[in-house]
C-alpha atoms as a PDB file:
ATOM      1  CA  UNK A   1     -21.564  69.126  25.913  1.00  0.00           C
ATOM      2  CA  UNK A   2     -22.088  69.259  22.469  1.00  0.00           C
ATOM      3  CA  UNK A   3     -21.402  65.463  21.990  1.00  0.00           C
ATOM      4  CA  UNK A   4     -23.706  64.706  24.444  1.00  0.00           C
ATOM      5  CA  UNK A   5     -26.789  66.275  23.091  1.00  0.00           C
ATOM      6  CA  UNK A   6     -25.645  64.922  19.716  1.00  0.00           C
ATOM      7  CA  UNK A   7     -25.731  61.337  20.987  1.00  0.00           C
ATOM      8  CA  UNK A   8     -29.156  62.220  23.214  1.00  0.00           C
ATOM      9  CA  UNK A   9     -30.584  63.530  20.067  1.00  0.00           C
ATOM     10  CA  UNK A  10     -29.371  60.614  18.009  1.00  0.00           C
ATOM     11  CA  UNK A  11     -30.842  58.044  20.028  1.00  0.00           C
ATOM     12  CA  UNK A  12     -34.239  59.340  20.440  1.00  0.00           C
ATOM     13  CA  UNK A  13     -34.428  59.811  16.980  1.00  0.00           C
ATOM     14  CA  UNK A  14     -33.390  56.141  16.202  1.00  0.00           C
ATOM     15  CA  UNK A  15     -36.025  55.007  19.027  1.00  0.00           C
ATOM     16  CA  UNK A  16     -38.664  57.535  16.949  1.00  0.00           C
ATOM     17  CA  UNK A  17     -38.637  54.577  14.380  1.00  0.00           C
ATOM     18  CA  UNK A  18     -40.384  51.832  16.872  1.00  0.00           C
ATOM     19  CA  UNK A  19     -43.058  53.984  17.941  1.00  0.00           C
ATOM     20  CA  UNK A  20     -44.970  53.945  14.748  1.00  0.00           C
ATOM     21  CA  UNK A  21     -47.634  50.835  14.114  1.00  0.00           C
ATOM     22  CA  UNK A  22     -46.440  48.758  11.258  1.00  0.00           C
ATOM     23  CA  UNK A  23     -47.887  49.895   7.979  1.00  0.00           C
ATOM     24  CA  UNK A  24     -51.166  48.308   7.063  1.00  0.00           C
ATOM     25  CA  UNK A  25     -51.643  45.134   4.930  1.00  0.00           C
ATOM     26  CA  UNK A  26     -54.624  44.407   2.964  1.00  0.00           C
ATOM     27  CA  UNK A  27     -55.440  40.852   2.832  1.00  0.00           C
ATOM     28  CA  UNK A  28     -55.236  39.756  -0.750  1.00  0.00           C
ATOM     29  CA  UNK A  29     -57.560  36.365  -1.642  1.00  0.00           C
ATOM     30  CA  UNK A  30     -56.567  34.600  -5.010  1.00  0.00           C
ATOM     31  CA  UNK A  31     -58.543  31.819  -6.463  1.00  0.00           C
ATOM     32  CA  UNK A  32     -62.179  30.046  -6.110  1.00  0.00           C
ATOM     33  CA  UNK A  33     -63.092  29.874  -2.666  1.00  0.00           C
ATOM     34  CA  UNK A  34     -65.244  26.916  -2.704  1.00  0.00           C
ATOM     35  CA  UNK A  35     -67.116  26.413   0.645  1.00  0.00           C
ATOM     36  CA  UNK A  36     -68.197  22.873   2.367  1.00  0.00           C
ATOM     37  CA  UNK A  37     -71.335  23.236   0.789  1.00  0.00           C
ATOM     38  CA  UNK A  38     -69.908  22.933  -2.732  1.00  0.00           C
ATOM     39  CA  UNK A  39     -67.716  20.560  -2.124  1.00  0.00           C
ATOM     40  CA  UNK A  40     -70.690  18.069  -0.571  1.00  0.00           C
ATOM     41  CA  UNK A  41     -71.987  18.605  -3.709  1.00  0.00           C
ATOM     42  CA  UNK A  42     -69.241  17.969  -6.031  1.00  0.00           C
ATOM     43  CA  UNK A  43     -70.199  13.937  -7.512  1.00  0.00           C
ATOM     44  CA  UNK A  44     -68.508  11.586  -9.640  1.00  0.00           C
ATOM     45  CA  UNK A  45     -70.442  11.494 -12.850  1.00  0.00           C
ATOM     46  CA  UNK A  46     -70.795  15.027 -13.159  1.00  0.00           C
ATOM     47  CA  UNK A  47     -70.730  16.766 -16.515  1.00  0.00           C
ATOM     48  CA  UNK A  48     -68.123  19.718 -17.274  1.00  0.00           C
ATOM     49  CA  UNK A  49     -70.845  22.439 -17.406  1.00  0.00           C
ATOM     50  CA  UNK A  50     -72.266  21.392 -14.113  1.00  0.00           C
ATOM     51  CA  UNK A  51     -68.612  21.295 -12.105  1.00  0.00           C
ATOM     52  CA  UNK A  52     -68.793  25.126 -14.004  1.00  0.00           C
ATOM     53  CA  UNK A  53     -72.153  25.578 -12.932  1.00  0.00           C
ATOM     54  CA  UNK A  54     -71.493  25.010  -9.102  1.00  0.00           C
ATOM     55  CA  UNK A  55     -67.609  25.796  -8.697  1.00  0.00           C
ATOM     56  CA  UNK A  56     -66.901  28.684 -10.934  1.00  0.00           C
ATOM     57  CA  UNK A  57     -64.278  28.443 -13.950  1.00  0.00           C
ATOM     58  CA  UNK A  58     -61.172  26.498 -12.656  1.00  0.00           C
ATOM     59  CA  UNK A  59     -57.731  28.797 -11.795  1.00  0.00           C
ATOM     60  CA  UNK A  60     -55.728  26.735 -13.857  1.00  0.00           C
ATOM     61  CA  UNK A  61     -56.803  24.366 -16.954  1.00  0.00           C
ATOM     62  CA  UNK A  62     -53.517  22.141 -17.557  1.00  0.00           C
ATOM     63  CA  UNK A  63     -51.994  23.016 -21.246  1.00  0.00           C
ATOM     64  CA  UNK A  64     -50.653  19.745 -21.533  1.00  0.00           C
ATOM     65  CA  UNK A  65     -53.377  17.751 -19.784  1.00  0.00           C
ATOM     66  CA  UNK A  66     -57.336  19.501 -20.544  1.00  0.00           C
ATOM     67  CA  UNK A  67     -58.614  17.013 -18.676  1.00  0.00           C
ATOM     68  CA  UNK A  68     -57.341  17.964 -15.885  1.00  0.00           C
ATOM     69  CA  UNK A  69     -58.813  21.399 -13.900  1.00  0.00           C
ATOM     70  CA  UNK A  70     -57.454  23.113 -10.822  1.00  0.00           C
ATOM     71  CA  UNK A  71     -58.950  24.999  -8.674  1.00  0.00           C
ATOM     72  CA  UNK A  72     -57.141  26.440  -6.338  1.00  0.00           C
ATOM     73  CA  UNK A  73     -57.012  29.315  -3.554  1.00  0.00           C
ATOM     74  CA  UNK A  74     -54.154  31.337  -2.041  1.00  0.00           C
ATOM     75  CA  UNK A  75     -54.515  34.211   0.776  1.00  0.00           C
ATOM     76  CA  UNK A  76     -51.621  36.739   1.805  1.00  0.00           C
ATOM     77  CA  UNK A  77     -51.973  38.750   5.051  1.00  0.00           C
ATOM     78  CA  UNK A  78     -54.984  36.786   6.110  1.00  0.00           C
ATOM     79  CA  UNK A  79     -56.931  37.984   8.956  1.00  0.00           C
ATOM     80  CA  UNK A  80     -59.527  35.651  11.431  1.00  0.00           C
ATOM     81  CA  UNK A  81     -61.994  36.904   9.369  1.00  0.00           C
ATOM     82  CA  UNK A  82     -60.532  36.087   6.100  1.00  0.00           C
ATOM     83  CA  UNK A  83     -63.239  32.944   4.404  1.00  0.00           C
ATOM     84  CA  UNK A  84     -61.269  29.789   4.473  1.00  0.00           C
ATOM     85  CA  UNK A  85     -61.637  27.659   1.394  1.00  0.00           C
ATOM     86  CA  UNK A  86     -62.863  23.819   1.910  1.00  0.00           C
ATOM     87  CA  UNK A  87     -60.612  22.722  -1.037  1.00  0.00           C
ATOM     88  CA  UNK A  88     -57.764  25.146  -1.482  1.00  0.00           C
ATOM     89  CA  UNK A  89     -56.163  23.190  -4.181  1.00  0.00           C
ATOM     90  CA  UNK A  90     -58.558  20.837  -5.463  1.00  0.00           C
ATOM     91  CA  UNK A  91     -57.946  18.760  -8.854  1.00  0.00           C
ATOM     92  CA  UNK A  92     -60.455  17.400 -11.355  1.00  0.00           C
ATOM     93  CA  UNK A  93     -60.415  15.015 -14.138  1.00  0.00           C
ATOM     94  CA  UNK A  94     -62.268  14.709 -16.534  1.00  0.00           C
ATOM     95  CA  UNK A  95     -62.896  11.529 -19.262  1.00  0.00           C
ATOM     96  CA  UNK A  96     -64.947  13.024 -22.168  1.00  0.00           C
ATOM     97  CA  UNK A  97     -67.406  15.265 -20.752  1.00  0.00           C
ATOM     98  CA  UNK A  98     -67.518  13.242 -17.247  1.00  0.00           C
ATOM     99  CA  UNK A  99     -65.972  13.953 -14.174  1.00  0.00           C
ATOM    100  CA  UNK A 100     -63.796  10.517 -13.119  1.00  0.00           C
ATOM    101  CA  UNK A 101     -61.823  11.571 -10.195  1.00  0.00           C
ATOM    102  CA  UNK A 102     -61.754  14.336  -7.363  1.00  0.00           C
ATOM    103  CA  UNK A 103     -58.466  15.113  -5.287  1.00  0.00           C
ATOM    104  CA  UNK A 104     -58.511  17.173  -2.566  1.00  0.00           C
ATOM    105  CA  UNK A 105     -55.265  18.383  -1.479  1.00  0.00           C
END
């Protein structure tokens, strides 16, 4: 008899654990979100302080390469309503002051 509760109570307490929700996780955004908007915008030609102007500072400005600027955007956890970012790793070089070439990855 004893056993027998010990095993009833043992199981119910082991099925306890599946009855709670899963803890809660906050959606954590990294990065520039740049919309469409932004991007449509983005031109050859364009000088560094304007790319600054209408993107933001980049993420990432390459040690070894400063012509070269990153933007980029991460999400963890992301809900349907979490913004989704046009360019979520978008590269930029620069010649001089100029912006030569745009990639889009």
């Amino acid at each position: 008899m004893k056993k027998s509760i010990l095993v009833i109570c043992a199981l119910f307490s082991l099925s306890a654990c599946s009855l709670f929700p899963p803890p809660y996780k906050a959606t954590v955004t990294q990065g520039n979100l740049i919309t469409k908007e932004q991007l449509s915008q983005l031109k050859v030609g364009m000088t560094q302080s304007q790319v600054i102007y209408l993107l933001g500072a980049p993420m990432v400005r390459d040690t070894f390469k400063p012509n070269e600027w990153h933007y980029l955007y991460t999400t963890k956890y992301a809900t349907p309503e979490t913004p989704k970012s046009a360019a979520p790793n978008l590269t930029l070089t620069f010649e001089g002051d100029k912006l030569t070439e745009i990639q889009n990855k």
